[in-house]
N, C-alpha and C. Protein backbone atom coordinates (compact mmCIF):
# COMPACT_ATOMS: atom_id res chain seq x y z
N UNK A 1 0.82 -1.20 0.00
CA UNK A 1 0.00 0.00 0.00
C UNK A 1 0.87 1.26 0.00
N UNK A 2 2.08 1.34 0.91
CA UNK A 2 2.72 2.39 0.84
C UNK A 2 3.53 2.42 -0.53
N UNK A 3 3.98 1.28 -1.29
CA UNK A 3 4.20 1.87 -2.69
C UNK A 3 3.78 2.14 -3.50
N UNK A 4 2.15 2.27 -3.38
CA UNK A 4 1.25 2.81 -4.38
C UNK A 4 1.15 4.22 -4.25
N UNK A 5 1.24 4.94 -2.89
CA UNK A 5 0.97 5.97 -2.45
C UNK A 5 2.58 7.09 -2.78
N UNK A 6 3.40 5.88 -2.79
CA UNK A 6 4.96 6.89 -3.17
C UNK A 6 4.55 6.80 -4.35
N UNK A 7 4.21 6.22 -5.50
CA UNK A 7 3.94 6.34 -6.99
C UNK A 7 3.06 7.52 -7.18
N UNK A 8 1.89 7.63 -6.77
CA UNK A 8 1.33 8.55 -6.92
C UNK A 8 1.58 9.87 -6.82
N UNK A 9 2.72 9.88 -5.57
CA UNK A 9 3.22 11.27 -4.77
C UNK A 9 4.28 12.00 -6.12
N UNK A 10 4.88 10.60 -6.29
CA UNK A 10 6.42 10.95 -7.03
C UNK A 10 6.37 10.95 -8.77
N UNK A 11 4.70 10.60 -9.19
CA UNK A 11 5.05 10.13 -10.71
C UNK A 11 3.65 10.84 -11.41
N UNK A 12 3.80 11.16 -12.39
CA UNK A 12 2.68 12.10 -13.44
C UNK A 12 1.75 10.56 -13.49
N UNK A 13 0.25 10.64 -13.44
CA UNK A 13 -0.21 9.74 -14.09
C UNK A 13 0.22 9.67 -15.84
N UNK A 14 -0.38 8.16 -16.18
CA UNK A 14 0.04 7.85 -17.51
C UNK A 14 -1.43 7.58 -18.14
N UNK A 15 -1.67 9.30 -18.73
CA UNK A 15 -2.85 9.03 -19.31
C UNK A 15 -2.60 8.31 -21.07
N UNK A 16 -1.15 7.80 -21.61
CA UNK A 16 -1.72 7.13 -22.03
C UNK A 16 -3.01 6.26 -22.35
N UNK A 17 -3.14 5.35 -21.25
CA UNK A 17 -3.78 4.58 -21.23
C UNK A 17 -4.91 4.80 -21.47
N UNK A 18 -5.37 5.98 -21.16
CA UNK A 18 -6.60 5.93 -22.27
C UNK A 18 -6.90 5.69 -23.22
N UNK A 19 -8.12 5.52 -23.99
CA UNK A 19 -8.23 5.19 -24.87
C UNK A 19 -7.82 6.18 -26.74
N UNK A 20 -7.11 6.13 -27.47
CA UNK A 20 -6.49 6.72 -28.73
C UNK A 20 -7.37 7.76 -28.92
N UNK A 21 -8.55 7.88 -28.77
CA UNK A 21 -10.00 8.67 -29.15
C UNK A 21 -10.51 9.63 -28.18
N UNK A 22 -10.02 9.58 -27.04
CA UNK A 22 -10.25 10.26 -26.48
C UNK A 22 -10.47 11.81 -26.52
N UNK A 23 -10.94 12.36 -26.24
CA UNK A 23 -11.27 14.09 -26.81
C UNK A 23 -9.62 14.96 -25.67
N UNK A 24 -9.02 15.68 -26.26
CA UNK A 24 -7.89 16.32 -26.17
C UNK A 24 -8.16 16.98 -24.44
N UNK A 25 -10.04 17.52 -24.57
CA UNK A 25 -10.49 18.28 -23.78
C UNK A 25 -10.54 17.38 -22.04
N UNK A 26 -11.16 16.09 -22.83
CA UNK A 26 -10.53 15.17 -21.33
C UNK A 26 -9.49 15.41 -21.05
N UNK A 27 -8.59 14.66 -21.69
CA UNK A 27 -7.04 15.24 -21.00
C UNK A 27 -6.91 15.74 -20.51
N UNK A 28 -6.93 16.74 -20.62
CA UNK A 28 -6.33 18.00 -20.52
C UNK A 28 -7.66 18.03 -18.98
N UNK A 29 -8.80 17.64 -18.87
CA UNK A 29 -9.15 18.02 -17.82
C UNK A 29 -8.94 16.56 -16.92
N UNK A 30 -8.63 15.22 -17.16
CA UNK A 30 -7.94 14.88 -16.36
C UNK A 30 -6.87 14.82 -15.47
N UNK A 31 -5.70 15.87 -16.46
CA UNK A 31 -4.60 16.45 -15.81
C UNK A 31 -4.85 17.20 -14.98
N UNK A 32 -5.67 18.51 -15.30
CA UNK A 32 -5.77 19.71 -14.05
C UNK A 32 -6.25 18.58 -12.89
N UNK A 33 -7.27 17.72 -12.84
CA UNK A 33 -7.65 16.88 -12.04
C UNK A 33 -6.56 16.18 -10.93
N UNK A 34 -5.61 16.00 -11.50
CA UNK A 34 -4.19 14.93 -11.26
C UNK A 34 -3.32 15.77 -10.94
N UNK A 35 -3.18 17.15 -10.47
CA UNK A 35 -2.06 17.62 -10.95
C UNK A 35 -1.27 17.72 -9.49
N UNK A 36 0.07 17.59 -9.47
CA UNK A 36 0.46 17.52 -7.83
C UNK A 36 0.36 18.33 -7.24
N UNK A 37 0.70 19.63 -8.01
CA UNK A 37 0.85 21.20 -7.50
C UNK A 37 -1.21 21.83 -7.22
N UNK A 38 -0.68 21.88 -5.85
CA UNK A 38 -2.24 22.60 -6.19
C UNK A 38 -3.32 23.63 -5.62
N UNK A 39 -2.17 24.68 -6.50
CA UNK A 39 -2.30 25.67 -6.92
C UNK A 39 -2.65 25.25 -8.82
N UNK A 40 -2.45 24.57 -9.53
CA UNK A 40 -2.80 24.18 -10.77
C UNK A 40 -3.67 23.28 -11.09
N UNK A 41 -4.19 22.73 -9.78
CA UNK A 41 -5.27 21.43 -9.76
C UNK A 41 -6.57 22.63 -9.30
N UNK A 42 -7.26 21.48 -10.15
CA UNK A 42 -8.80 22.21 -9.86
C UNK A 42 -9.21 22.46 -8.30
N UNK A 43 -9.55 23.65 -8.28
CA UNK A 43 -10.03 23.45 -6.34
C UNK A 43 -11.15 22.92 -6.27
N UNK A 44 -12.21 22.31 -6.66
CA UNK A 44 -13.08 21.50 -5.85
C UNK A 44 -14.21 20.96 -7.50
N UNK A 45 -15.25 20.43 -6.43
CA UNK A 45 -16.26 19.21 -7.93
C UNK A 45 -16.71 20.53 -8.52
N UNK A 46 -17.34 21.81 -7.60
CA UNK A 46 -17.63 22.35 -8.49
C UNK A 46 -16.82 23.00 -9.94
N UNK A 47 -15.34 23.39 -9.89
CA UNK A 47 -14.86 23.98 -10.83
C UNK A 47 -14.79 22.51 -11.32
N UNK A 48 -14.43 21.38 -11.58
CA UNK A 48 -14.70 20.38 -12.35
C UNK A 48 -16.11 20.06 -12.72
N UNK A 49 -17.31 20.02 -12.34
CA UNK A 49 -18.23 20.56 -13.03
C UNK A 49 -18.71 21.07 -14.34
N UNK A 50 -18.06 22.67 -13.66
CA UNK A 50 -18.02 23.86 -15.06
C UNK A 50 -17.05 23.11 -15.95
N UNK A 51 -15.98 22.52 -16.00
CA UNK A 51 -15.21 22.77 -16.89
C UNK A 51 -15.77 21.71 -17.84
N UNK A 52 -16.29 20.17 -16.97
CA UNK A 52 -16.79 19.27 -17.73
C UNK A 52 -18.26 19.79 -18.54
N UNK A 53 -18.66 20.25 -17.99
CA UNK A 53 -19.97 21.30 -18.58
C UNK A 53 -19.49 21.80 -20.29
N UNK A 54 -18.28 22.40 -19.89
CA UNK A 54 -17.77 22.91 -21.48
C UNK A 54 -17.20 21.93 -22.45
N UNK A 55 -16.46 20.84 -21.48
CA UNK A 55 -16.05 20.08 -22.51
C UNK A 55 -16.86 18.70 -23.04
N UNK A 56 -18.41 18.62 -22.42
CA UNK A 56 -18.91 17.67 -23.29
C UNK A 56 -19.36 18.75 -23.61
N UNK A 57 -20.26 20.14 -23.99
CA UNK A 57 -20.61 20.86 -24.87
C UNK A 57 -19.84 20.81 -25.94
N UNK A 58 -18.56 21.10 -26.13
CA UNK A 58 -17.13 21.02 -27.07
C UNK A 58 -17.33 19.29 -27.69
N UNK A 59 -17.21 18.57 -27.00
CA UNK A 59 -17.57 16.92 -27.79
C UNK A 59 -18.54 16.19 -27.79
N UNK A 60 -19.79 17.21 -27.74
CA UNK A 60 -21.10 16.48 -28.22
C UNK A 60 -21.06 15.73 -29.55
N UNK A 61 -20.46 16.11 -30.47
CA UNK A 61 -20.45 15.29 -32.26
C UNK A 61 -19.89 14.37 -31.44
N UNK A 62 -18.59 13.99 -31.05
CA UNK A 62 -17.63 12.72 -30.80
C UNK A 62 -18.83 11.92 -29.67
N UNK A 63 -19.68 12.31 -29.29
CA UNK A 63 -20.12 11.12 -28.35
C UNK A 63 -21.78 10.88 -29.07
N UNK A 64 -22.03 12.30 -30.10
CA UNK A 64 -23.10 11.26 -30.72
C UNK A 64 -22.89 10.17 -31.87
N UNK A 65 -21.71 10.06 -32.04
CA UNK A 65 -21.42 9.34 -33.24
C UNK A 65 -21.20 8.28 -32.42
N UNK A 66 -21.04 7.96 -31.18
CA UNK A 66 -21.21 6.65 -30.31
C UNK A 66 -22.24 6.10 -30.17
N UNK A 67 -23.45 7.10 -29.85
CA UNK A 67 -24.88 6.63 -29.76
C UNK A 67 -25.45 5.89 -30.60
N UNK A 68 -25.24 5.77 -31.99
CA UNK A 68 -25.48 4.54 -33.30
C UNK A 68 -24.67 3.45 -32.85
N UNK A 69 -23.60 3.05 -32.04
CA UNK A 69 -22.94 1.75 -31.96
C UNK A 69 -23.20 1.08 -30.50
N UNK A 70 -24.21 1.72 -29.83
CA UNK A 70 -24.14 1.50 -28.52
C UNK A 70 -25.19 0.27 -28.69
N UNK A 71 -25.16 -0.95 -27.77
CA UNK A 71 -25.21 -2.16 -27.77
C UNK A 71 -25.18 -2.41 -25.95
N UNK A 72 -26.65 -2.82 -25.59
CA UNK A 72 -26.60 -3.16 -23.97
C UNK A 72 -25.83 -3.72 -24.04
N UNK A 73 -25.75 -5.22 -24.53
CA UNK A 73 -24.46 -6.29 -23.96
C UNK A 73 -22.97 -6.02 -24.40
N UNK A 74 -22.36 -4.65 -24.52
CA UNK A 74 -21.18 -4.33 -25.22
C UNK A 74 -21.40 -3.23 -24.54
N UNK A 75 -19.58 -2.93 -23.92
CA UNK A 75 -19.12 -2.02 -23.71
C UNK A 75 -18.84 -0.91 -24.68
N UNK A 76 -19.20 0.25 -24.42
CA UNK A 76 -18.85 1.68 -25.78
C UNK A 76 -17.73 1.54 -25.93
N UNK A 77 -17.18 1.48 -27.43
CA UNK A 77 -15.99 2.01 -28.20
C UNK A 77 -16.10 2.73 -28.85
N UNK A 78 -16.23 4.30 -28.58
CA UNK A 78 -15.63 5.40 -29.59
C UNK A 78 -14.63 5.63 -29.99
């Protein structure tokens, strides 16, 4: 447990791992989310909120073009 917690302290997440498609605008608001310094991290749900507020406004096309492939027994791949 304590070397999960030095990883976290000491290392940038690896948003790789998301998925290739991802909208730029996530990122970028998963980082402020993640960020160590914080003074550069979002101060609370509400300013994450607003910001997610703008950025599915900004990638409404990219998530309706998901809504034609969506399938109960299947996980979404956009």
């Amino acid at each position: 447990m304590t070397d999960v917690l030095a990883r976290v302290i000491e290392r940038e997440p690896d948003l790789s791992a998301l998925p290739l498609n991802t909208p730029a605008a996530i990122r970028r608001l998963l980082r402020h989310c993640l960020e160590k310094d914080p003074r550069r991290r979002l101060a609370d749900a509400a300013d994450v909120a607003r910001v997610l507020s703008r950025v599915i406004d900004a990638a409404l096309p990219f998530f309706k073009g998901c809504a034609s492939r969506v399938r109960p027994d299947k996980r979404i791949r956009c």
